[in-house]
C-alpha atoms as a PDB file:
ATOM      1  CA  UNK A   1     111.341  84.105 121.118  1.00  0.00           C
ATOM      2  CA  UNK A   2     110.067  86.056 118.258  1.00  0.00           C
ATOM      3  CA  UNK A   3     107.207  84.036 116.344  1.00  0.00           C
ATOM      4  CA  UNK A   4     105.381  85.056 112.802  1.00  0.00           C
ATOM      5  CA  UNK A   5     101.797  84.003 112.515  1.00  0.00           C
ATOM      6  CA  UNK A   6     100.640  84.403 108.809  1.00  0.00           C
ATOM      7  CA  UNK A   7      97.319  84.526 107.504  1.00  0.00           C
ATOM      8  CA  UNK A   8      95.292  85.060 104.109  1.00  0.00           C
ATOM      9  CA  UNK A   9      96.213  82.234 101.866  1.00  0.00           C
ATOM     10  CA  UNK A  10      94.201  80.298  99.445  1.00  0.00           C
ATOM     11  CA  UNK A  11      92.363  79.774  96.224  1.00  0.00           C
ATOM     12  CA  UNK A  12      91.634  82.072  93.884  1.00  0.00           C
ATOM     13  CA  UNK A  13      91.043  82.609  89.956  1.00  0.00           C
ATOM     14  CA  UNK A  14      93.944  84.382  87.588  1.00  0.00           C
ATOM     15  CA  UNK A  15      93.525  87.708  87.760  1.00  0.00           C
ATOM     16  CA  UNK A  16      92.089  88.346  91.286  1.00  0.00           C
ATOM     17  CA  UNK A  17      93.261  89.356  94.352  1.00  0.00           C
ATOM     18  CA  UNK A  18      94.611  88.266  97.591  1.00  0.00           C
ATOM     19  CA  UNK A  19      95.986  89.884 100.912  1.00  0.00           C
ATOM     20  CA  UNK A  20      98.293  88.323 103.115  1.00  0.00           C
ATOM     21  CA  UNK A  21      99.134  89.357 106.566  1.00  0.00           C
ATOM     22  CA  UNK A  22     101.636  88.266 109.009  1.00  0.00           C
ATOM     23  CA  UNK A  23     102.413  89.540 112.727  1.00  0.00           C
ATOM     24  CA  UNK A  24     105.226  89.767 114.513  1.00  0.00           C
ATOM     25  CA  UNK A  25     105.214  88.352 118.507  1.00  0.00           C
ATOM     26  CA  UNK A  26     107.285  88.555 121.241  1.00  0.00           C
ATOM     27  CA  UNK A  27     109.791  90.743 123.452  1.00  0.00           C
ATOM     28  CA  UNK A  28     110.535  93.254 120.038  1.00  0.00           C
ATOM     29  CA  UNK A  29     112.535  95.902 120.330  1.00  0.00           C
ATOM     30  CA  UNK A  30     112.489  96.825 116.715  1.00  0.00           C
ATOM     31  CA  UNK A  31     111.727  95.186 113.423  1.00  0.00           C
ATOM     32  CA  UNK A  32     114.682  96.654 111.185  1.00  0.00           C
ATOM     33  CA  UNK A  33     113.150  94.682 107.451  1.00  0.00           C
ATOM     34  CA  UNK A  34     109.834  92.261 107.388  1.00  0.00           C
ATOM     35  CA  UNK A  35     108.731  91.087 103.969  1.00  0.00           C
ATOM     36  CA  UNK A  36     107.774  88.151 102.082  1.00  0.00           C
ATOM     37  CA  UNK A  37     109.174  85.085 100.245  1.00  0.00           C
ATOM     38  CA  UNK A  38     107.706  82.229  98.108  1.00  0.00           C
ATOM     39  CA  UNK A  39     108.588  79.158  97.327  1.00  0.00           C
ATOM     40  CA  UNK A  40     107.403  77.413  94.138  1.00  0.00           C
ATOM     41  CA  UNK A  41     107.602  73.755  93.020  1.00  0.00           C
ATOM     42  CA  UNK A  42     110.623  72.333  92.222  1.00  0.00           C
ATOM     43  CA  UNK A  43     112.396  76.116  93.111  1.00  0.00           C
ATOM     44  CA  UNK A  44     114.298  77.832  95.326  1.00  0.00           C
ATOM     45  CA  UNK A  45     112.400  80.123  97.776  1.00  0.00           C
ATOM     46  CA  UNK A  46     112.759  84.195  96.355  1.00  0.00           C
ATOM     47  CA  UNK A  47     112.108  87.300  97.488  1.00  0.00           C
ATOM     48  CA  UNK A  48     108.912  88.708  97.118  1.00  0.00           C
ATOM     49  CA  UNK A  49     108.625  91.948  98.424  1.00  0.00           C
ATOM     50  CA  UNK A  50     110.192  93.578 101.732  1.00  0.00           C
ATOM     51  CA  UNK A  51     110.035  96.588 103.134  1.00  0.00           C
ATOM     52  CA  UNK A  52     113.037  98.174 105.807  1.00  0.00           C
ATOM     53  CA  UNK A  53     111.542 100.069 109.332  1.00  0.00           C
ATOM     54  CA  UNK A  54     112.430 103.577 107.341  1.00  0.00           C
ATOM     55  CA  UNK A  55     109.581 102.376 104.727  1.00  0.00           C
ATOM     56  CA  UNK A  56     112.189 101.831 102.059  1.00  0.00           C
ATOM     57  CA  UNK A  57     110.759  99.131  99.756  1.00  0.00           C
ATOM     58  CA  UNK A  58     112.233  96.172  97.566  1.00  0.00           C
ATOM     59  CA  UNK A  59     109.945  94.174  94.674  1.00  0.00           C
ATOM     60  CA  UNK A  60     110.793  91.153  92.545  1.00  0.00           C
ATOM     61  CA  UNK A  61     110.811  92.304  88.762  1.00  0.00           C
ATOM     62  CA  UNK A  62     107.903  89.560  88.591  1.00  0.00           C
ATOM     63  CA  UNK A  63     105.690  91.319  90.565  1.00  0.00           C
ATOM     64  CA  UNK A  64     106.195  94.814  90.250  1.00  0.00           C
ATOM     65  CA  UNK A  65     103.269  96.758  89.155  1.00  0.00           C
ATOM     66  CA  UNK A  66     100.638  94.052  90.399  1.00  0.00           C
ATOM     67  CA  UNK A  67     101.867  93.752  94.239  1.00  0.00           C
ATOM     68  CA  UNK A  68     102.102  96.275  97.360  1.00  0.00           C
ATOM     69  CA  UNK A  69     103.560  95.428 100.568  1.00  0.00           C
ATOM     70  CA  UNK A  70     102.602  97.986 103.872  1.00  0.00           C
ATOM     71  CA  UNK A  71     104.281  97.429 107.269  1.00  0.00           C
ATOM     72  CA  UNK A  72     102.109  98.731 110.301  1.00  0.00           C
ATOM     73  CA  UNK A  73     105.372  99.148 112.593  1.00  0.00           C
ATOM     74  CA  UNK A  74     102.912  99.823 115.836  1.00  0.00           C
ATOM     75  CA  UNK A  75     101.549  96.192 115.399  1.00  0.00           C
ATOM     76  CA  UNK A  76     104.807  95.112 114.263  1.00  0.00           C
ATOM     77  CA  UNK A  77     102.581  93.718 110.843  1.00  0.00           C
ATOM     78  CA  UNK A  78     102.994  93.529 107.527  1.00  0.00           C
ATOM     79  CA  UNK A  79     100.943  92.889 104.290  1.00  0.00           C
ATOM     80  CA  UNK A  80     101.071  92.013 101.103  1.00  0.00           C
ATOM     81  CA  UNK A  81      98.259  92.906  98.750  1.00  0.00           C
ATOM     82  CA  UNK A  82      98.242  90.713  95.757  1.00  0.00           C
ATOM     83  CA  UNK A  83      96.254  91.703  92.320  1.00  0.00           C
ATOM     84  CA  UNK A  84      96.613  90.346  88.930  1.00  0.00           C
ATOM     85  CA  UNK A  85      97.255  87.147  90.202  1.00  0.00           C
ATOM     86  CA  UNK A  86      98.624  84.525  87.251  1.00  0.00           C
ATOM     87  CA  UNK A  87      99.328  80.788  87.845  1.00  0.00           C
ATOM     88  CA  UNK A  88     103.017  81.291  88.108  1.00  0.00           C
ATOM     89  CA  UNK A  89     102.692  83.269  91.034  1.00  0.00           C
ATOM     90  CA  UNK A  90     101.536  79.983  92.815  1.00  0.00           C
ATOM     91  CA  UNK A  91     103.670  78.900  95.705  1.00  0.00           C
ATOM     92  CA  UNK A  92     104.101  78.987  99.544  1.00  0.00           C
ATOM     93  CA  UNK A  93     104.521  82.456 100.867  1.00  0.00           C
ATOM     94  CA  UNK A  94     106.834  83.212 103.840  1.00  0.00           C
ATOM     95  CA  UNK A  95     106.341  86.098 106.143  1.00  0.00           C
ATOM     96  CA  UNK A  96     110.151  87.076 107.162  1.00  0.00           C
ATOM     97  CA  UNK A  97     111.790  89.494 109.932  1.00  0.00           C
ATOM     98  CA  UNK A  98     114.808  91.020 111.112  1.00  0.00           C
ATOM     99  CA  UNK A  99     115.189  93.266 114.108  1.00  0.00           C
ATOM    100  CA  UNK A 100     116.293  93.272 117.634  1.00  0.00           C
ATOM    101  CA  UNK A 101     114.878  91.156 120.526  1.00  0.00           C
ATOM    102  CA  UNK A 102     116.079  92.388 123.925  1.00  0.00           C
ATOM    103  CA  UNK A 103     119.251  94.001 122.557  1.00  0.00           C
ATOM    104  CA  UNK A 104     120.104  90.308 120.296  1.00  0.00           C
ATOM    105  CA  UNK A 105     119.650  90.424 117.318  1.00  0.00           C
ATOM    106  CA  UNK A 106     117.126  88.292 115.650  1.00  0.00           C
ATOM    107  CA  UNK A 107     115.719  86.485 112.305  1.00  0.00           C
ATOM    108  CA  UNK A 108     112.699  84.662 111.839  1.00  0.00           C
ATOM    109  CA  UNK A 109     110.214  82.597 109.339  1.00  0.00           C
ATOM    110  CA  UNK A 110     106.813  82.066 109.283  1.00  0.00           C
ATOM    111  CA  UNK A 111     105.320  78.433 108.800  1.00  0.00           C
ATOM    112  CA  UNK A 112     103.829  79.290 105.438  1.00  0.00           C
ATOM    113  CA  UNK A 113     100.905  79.880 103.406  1.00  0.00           C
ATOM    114  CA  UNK A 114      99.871  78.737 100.072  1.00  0.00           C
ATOM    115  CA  UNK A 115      98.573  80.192  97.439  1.00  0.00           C
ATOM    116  CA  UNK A 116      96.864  78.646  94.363  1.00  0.00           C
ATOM    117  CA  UNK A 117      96.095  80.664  91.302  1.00  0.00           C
ATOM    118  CA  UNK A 118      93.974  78.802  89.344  1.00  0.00           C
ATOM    119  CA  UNK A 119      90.957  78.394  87.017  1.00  0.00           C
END
């Protein structure tokens, strides 16, 4: 069974930075998209960023500009470097992934990591 372990959560001031990291474990055959979600209080959990296996790349309007995701498809990892932060981007971030698992196909969360932008 294919399991996400996330990592690089926390607390941190508006305007710095954070990186997150999540990797992928188990009998992969291929990861086809891996990205990231949040989930804010009191709102429905959104795409954040995701990125396919042919590097093509997706962004929420909200974060455009100030986030970069990167997908290390050897490790079957991917990150998501955060700058700029603001207090709205606050939340629990999901690590997500799509792909096959001995010819099945497969789709999987991670538990979740919080973020806190504040002062």
């Amino acid at each position: 069974q294919v399991q996400l372990t996330e990592s690089g959560g926390g607390l941190v001031q508006p305007g710095g930075s954070l990186r997150l990291s999540c990797a992928a474990s188990g009998s992969i055959a291929a990861i086809y998209d891996m990205g990231w979600y949040r989930q804010r209080p009191g709102k429905q959990r959104e795409l954040v960023a995701t990125e396919t296996s042919f590097g093509w790349q997706k962004y929420a309007d909200s974060v455009k500009d100030r986030f970069s995701i990167f997908r290390d498809n050897v490790k079957n990892m991917v990150y998501l470097e955060m700058n700029t932060l603001k207090p709205k981007d606050s939340a629990v971030y999901y690590c997500r992934a799509d792909g096959d698992e001995r010819g099945r196909d497969f789709s999987c969360w991670g538990e979740g990591n919080q973020v806190t932008v504040s002062s």
